[in-house]
N, C-alpha and C. Protein backbone atom coordinates (compact mmCIF):
# COMPACT_ATOMS: atom_id res chain seq x y z
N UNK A 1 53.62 80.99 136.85
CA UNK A 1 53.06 82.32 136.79
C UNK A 1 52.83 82.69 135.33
N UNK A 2 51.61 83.53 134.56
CA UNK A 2 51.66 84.18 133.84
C UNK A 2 51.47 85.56 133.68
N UNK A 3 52.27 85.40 132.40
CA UNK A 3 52.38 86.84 131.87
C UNK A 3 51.78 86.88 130.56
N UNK A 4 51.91 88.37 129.65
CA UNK A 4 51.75 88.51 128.82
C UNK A 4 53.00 89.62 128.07
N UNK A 5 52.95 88.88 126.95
CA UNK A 5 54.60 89.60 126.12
C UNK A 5 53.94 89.89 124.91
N UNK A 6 54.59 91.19 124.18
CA UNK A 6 54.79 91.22 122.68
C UNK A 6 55.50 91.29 122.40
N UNK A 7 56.43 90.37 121.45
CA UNK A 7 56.92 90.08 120.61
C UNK A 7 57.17 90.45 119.81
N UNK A 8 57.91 91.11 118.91
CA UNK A 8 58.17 90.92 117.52
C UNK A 8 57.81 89.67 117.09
N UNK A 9 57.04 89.76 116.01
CA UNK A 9 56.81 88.23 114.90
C UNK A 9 58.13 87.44 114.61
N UNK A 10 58.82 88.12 113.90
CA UNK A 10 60.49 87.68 113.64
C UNK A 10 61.09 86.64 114.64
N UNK A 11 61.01 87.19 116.06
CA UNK A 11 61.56 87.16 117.00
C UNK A 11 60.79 85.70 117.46
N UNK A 12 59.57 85.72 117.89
CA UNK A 12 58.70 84.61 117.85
C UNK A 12 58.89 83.51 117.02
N UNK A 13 58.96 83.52 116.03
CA UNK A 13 58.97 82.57 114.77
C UNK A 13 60.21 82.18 115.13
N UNK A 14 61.48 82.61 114.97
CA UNK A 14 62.81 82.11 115.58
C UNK A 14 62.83 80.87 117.01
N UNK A 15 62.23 81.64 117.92
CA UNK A 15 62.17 81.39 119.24
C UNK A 15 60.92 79.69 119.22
N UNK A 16 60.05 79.90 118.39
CA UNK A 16 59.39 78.83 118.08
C UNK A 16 59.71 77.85 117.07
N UNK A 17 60.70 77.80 116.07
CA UNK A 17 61.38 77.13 115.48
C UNK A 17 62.59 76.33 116.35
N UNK A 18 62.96 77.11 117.06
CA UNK A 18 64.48 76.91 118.27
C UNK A 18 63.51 75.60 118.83
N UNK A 19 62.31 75.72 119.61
CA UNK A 19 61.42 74.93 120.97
C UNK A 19 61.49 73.86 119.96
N UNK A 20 60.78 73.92 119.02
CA UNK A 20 60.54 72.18 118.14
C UNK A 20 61.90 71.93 117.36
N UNK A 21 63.22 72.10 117.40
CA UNK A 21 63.96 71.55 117.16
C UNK A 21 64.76 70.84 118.01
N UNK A 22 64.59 71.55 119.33
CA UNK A 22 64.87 71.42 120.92
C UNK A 22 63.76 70.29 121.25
N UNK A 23 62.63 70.19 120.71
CA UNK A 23 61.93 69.13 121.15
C UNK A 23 61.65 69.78 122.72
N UNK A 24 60.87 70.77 122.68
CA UNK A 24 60.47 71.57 123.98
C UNK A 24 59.66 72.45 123.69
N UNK A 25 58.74 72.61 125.22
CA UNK A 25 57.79 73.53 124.69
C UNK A 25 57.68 75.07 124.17
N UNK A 26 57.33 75.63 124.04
CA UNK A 26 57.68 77.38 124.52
C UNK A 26 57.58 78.10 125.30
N UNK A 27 57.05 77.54 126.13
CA UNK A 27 57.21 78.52 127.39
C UNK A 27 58.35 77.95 127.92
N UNK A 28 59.07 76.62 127.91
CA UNK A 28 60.43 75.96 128.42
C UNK A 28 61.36 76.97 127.71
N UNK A 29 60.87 77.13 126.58
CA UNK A 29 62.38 77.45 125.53
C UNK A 29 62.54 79.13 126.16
N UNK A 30 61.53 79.26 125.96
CA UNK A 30 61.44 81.05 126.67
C UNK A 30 61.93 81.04 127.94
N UNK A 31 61.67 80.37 128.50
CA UNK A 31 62.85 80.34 130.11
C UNK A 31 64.09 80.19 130.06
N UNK A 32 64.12 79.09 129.10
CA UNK A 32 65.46 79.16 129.21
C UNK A 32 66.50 80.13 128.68
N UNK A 33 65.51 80.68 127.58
CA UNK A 33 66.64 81.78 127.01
C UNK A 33 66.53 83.29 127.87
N UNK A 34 65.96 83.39 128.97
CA UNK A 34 65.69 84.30 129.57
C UNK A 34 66.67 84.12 130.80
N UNK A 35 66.94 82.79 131.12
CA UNK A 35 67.63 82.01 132.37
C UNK A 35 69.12 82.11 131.79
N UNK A 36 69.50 82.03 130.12
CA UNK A 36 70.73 82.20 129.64
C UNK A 36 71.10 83.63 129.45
N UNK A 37 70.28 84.64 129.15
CA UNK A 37 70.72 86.20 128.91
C UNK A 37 70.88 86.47 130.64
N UNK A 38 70.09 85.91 131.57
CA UNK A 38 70.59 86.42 133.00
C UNK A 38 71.95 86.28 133.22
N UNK A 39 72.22 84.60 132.75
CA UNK A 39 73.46 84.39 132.84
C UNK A 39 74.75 85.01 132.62
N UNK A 40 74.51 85.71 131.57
CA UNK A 40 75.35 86.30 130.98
C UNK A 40 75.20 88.29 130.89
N UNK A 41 74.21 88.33 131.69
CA UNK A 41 74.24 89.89 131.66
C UNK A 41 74.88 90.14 132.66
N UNK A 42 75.60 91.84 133.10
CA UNK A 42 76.20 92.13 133.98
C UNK A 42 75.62 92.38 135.03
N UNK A 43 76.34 92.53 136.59
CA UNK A 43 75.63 92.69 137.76
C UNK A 43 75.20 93.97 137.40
N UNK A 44 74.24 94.07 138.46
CA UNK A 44 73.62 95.23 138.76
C UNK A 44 74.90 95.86 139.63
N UNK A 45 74.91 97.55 139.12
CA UNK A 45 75.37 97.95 139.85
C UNK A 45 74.92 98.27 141.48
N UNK A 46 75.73 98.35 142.49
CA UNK A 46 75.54 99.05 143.58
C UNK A 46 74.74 100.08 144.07
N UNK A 47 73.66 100.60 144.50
CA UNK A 47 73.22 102.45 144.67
C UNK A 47 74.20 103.05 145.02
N UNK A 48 74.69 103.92 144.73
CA UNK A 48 75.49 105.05 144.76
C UNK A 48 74.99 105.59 146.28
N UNK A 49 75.51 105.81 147.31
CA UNK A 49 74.94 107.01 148.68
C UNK A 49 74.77 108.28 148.16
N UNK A 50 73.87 109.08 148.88
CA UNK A 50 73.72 110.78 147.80
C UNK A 50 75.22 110.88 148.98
N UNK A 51 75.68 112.01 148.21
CA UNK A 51 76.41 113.09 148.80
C UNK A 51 76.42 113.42 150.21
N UNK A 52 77.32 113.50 150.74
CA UNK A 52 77.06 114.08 152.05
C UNK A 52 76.96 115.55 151.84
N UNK A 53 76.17 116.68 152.71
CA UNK A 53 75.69 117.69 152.23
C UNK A 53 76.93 118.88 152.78
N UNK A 54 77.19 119.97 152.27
CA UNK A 54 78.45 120.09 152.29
C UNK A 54 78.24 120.89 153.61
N UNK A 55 79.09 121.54 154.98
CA UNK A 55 78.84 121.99 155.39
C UNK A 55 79.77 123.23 155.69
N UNK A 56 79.31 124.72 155.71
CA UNK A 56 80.00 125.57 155.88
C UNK A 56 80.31 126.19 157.18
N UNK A 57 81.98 125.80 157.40
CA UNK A 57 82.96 126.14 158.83
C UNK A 57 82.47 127.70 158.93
N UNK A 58 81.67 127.87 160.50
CA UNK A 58 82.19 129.02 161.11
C UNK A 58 80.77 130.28 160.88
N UNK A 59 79.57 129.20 160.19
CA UNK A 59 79.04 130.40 159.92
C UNK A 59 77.30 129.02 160.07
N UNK A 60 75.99 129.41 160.43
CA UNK A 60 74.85 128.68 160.13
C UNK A 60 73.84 128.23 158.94
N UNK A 61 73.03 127.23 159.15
CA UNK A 61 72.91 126.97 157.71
C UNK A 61 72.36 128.38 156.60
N UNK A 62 72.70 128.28 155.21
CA UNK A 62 71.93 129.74 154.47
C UNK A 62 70.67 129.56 154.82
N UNK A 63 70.26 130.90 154.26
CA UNK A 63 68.92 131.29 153.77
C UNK A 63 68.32 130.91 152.81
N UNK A 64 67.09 130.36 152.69
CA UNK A 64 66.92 130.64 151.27
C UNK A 64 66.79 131.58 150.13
N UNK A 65 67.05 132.89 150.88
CA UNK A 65 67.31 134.02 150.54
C UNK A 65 68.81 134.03 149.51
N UNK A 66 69.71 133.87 150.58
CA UNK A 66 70.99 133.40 150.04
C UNK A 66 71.18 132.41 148.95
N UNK A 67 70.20 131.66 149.12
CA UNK A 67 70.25 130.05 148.07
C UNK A 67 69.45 130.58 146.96
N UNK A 68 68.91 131.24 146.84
CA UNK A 68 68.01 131.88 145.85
C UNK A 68 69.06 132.61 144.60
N UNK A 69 69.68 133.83 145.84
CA UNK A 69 70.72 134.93 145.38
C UNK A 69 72.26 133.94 144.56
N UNK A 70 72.38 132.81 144.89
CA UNK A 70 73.38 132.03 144.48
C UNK A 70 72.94 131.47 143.09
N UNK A 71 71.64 131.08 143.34
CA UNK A 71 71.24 130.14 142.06
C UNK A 71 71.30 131.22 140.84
N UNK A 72 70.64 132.30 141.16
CA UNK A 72 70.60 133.38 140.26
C UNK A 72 71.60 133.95 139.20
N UNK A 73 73.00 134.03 140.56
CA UNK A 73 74.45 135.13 140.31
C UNK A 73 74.96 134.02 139.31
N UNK A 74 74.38 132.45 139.34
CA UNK A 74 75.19 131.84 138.81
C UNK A 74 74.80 131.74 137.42
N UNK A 75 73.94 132.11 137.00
CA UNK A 75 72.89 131.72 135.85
C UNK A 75 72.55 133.23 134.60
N UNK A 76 73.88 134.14 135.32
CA UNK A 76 73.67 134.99 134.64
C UNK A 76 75.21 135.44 134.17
């Protein structure tokens, strides 16, 4: 498959010095150092579940009247 990357120059020049001392190409050497930072990076975390939504005993869901009047009382 291709792609297209930019590089830092620095970064390149390194990475292409590494392939011909390795006696390999660059797109090999670029795999592989992409195949070694996988190696060594951490898992992905898990998704988190949202919240379960809270529910209030004894009474039906608010208003948005109410949800309005809450956001407000709180912000002042």
């Amino acid at each position: 498959m291709r792609i297209t990357l930019d590089l830092p120059v620095a970064l390149l020049q390194r990475i292409k010095l590494r392939a011909v001392h390795r006696k390999r190409k660059l797109k090999d050497e670029i795999a592989a150092l992409i195949e070694a930072g996988l190696a060594h990076a951490p898992a992905p975390e898990a998704p988190r579940k949202p919240p379960k939504p809270v529910r209030l005993r004894g009474r039906g869901p608010l208003t948005l009247r109410e949800i309005e009047s809450a956001i407000h009382a709180d912000h002042e």
